[in-house]
PDB file of N, CA and C in Angstrom:
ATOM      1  N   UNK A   1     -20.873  15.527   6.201  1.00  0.00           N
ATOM      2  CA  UNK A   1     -19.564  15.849   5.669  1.00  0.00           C
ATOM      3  C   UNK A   1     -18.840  14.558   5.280  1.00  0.00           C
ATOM      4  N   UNK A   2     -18.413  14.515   4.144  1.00  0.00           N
ATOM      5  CA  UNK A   2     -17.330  13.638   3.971  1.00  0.00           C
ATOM      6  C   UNK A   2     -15.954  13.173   4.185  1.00  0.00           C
ATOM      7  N   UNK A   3     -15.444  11.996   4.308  1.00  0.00           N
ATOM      8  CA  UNK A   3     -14.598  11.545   5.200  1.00  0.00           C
ATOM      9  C   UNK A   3     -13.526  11.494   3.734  1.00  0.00           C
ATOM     10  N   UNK A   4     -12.351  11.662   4.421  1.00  0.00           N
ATOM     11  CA  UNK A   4     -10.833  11.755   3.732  1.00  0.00           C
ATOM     12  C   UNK A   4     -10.797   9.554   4.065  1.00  0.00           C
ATOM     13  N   UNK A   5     -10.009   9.586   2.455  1.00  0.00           N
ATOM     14  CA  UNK A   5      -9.287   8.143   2.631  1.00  0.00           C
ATOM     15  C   UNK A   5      -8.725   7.682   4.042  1.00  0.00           C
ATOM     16  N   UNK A   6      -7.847   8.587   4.446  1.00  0.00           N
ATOM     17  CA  UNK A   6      -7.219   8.735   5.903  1.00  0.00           C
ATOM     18  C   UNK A   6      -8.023   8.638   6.887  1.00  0.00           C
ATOM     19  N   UNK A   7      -9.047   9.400   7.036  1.00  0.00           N
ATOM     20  CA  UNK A   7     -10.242   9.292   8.508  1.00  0.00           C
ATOM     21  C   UNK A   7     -10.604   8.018   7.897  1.00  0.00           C
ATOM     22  N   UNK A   8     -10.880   7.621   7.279  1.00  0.00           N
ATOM     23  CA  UNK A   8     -12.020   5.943   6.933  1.00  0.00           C
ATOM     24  C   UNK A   8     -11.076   5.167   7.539  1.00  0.00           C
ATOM     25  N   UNK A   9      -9.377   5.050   6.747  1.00  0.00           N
ATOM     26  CA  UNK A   9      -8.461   3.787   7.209  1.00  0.00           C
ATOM     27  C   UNK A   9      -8.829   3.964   8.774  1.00  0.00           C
ATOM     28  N   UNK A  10      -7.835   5.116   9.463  1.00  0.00           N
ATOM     29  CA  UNK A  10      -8.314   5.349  10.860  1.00  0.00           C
ATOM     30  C   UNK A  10      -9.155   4.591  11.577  1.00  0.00           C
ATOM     31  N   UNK A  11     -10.272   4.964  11.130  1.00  0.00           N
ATOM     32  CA  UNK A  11     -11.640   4.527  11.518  1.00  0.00           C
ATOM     33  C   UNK A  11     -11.630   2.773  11.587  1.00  0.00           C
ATOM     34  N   UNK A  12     -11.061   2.504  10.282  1.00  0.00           N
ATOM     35  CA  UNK A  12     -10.954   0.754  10.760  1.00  0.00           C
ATOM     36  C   UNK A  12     -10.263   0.576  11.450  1.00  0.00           C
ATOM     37  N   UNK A  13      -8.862   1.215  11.336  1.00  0.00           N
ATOM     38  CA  UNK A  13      -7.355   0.410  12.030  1.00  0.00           C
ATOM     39  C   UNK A  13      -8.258   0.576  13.890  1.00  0.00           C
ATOM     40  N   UNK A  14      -8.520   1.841  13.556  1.00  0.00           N
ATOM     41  CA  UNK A  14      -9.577   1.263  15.414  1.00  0.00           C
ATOM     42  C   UNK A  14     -10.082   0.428  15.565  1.00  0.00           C
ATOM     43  N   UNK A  15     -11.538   0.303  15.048  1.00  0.00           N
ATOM     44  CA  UNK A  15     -12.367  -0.553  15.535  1.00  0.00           C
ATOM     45  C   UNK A  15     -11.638  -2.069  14.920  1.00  0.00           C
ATOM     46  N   UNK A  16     -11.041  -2.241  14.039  1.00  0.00           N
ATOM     47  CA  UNK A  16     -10.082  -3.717  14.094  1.00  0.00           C
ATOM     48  C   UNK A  16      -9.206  -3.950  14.971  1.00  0.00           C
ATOM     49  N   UNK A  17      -8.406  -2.799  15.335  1.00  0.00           N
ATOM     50  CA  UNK A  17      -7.870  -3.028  17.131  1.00  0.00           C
ATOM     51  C   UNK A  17      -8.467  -3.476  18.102  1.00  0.00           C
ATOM     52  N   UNK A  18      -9.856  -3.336  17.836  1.00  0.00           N
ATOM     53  CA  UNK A  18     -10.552  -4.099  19.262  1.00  0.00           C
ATOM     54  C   UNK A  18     -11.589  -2.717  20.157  1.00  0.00           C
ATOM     55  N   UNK A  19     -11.599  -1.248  19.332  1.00  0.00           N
ATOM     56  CA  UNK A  19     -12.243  -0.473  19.888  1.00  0.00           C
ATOM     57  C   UNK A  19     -13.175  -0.876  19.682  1.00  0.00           C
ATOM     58  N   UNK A  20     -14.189  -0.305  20.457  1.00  0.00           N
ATOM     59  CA  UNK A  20     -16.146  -0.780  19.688  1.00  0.00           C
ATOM     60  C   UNK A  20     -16.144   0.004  18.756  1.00  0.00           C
ATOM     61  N   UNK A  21     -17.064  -0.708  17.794  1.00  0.00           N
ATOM     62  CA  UNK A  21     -17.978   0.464  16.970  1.00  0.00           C
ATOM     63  C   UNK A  21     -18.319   1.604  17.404  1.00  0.00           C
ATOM     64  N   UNK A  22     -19.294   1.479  18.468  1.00  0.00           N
ATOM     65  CA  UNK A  22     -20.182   2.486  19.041  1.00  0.00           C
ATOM     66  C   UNK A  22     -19.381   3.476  19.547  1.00  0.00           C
ATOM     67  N   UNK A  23     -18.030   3.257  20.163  1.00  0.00           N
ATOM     68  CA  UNK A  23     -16.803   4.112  20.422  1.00  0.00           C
ATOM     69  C   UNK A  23     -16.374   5.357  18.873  1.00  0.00           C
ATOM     70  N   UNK A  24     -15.943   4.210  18.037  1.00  0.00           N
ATOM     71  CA  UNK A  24     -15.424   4.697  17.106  1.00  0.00           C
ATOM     72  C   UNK A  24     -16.772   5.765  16.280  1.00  0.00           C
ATOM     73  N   UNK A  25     -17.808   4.626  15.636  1.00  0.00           N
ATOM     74  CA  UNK A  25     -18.767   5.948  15.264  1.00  0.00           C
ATOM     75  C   UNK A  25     -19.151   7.441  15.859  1.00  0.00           C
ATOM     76  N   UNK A  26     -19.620   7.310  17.069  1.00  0.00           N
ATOM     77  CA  UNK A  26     -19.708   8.501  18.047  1.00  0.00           C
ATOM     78  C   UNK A  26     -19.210   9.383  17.791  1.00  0.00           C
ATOM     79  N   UNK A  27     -17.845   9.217  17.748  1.00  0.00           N
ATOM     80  CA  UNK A  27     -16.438   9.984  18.058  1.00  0.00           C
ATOM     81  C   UNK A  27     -16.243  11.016  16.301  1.00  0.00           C
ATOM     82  N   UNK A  28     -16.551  10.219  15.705  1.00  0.00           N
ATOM     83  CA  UNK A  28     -16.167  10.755  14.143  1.00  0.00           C
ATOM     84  C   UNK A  28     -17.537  11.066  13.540  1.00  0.00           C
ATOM     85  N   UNK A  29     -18.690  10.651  14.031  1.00  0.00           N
ATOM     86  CA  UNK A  29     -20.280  11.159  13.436  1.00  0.00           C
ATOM     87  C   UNK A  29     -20.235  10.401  12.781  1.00  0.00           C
ATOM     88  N   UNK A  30     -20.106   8.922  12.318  1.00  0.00           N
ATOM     89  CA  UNK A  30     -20.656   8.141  11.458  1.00  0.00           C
ATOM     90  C   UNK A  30     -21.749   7.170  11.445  1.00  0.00           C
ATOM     91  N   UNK A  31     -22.417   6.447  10.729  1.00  0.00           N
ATOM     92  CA  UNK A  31     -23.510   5.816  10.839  1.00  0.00           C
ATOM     93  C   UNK A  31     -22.436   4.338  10.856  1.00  0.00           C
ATOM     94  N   UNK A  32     -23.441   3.402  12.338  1.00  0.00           N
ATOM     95  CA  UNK A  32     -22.631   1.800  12.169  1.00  0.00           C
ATOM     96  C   UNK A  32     -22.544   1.253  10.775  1.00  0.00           C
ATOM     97  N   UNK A  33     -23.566   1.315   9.744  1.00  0.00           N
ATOM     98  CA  UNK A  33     -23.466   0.887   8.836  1.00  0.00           C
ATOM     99  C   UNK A  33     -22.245   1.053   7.468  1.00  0.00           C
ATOM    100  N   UNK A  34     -22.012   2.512   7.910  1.00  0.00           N
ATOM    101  CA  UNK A  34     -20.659   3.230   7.080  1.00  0.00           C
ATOM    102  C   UNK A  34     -19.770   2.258   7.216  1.00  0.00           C
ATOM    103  N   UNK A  35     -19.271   2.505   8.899  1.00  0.00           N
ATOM    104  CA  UNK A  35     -17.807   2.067   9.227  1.00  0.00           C
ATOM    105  C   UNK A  35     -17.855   0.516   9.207  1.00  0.00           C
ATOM    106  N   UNK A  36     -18.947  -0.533   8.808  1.00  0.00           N
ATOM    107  CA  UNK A  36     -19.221  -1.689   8.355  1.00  0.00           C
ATOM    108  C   UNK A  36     -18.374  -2.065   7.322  1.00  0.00           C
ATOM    109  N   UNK A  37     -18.946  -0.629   6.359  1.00  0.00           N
ATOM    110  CA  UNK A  37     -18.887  -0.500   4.601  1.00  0.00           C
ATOM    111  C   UNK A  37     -17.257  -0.191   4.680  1.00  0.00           C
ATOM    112  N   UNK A  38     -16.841   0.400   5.517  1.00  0.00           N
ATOM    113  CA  UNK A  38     -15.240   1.044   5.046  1.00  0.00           C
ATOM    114  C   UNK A  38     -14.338  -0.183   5.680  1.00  0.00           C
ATOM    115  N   UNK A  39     -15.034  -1.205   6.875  1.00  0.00           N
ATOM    116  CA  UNK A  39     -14.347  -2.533   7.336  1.00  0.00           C
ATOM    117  C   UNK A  39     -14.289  -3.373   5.782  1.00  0.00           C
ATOM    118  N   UNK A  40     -15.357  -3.460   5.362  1.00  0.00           N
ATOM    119  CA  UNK A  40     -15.018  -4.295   4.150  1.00  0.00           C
ATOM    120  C   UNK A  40     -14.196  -3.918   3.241  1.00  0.00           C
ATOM    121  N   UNK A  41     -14.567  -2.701   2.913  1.00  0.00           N
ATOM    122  CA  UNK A  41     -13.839  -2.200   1.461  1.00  0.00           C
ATOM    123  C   UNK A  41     -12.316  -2.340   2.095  1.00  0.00           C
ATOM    124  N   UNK A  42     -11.647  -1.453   3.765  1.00  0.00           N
ATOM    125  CA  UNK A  42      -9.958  -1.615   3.430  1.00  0.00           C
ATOM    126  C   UNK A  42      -9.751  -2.908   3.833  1.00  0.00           C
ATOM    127  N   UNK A  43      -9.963  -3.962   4.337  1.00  0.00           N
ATOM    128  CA  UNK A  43     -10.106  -4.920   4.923  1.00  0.00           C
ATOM    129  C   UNK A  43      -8.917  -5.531   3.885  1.00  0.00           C
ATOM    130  N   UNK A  44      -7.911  -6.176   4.307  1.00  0.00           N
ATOM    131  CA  UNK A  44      -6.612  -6.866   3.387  1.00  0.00           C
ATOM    132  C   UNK A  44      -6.984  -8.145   2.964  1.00  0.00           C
ATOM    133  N   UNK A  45      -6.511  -8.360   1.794  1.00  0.00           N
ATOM    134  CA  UNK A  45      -6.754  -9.616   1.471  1.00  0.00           C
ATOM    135  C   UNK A  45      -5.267 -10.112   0.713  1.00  0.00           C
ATOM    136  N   UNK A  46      -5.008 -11.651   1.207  1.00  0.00           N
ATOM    137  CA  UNK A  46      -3.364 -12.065   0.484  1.00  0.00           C
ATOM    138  C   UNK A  46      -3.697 -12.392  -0.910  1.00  0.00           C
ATOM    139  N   UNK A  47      -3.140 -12.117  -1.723  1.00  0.00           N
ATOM    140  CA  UNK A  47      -2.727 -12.393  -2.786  1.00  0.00           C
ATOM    141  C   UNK A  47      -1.698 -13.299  -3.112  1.00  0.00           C
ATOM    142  N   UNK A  48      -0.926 -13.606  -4.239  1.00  0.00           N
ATOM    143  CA  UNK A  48      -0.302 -14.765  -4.651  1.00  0.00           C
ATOM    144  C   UNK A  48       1.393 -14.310  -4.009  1.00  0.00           C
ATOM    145  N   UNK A  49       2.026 -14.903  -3.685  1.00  0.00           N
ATOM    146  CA  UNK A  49       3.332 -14.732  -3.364  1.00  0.00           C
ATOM    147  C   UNK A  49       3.522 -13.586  -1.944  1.00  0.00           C
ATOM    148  N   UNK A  50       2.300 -13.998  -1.169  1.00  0.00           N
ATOM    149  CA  UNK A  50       2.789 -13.024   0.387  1.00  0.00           C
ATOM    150  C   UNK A  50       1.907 -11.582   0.272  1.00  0.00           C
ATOM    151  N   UNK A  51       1.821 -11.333  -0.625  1.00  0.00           N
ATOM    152  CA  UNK A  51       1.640  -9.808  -1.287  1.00  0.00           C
ATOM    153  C   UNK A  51      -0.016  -8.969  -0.356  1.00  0.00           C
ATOM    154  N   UNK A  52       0.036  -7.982   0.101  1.00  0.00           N
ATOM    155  CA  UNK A  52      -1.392  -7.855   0.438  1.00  0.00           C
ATOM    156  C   UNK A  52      -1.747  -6.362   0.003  1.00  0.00           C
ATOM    157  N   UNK A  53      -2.635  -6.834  -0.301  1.00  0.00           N
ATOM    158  CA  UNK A  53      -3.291  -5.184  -1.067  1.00  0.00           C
ATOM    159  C   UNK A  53      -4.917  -5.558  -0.622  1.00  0.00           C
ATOM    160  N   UNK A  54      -5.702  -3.867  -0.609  1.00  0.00           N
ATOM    161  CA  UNK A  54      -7.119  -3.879   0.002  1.00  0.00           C
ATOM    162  C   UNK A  54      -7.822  -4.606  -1.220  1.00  0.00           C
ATOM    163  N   UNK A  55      -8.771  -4.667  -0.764  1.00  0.00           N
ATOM    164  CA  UNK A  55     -10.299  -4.770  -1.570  1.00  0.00           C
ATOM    165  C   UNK A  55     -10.463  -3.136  -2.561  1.00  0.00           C
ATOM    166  N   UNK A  56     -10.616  -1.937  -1.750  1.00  0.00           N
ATOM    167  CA  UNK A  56      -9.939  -1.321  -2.802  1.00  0.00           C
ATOM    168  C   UNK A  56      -9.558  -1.100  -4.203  1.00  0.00           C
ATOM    169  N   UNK A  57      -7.957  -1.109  -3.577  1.00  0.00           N
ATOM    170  CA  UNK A  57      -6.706  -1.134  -4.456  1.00  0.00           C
ATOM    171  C   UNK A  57      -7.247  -2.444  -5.456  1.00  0.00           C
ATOM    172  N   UNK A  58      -7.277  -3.725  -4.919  1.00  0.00           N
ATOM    173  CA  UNK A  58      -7.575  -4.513  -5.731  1.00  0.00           C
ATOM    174  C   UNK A  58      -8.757  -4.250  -7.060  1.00  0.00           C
ATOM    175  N   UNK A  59      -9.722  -3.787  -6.579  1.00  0.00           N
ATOM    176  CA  UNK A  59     -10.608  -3.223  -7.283  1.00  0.00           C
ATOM    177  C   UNK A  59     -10.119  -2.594  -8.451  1.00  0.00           C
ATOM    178  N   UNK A  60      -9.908  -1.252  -8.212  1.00  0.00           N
ATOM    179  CA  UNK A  60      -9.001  -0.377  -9.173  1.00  0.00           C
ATOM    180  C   UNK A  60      -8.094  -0.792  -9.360  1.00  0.00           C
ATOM    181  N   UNK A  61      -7.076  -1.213  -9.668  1.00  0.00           N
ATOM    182  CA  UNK A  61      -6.462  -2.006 -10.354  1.00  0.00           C
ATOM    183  C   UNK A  61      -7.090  -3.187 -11.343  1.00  0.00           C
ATOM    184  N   UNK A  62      -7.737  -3.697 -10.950  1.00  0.00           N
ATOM    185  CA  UNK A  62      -8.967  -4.861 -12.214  1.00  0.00           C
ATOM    186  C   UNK A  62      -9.346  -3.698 -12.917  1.00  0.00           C
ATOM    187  N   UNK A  63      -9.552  -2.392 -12.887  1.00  0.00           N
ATOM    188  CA  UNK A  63     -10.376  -1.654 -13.930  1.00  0.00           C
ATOM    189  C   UNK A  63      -9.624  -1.274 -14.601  1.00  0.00           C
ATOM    190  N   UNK A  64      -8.264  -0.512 -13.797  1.00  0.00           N
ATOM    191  CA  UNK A  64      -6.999  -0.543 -14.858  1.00  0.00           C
ATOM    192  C   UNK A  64      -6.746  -1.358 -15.639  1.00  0.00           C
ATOM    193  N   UNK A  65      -6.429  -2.760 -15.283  1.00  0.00           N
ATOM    194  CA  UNK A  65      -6.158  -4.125 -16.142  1.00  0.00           C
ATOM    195  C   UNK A  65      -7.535  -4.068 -17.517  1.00  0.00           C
ATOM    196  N   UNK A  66      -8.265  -4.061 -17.226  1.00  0.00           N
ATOM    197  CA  UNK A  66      -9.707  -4.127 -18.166  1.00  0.00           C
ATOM    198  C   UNK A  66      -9.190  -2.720 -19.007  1.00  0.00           C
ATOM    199  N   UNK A  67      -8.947  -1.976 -18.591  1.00  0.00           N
ATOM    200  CA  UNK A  67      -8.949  -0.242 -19.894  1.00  0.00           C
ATOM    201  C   UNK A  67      -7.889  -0.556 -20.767  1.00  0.00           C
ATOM    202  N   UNK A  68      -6.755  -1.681 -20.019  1.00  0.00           N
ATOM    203  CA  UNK A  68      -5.641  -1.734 -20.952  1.00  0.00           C
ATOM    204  C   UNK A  68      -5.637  -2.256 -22.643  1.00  0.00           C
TER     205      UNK A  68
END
């Protein structure tokens, strides 16, 4: 079954709190390797002037910028 935007953030804001993996996967049925994949992708990154947006957002947004 597939996971909502919401269960994935979740899923990091845990295990970046300091839960284990093995806690967090268990609990929601995911494979370690997923919740790896969803650490990277929401994972924040600063931008110019303070600003922080995901890997993500950043993403889509460059594709927006490119269609324009």
């Amino acid at each position: 079954m597939r996971k909502t935007k919401e269960q994935k953030e979740l899923a990091v804001k845990r295990y970046l709190s300091g839960e284990s993996a093995t806690a967090v996967i268990s609990e929601i049925g995911i494979s370690r390797s997923a919740l790896y994949l969803w650490v990277k992708q929401f994972r924040e990154v600063q931008k110019d002037k303070g600003n922080v947006i995901s890997i993500v957002s950043y993403k889509r947004l460059q594709g927006k910028v490119k269609r324009l």
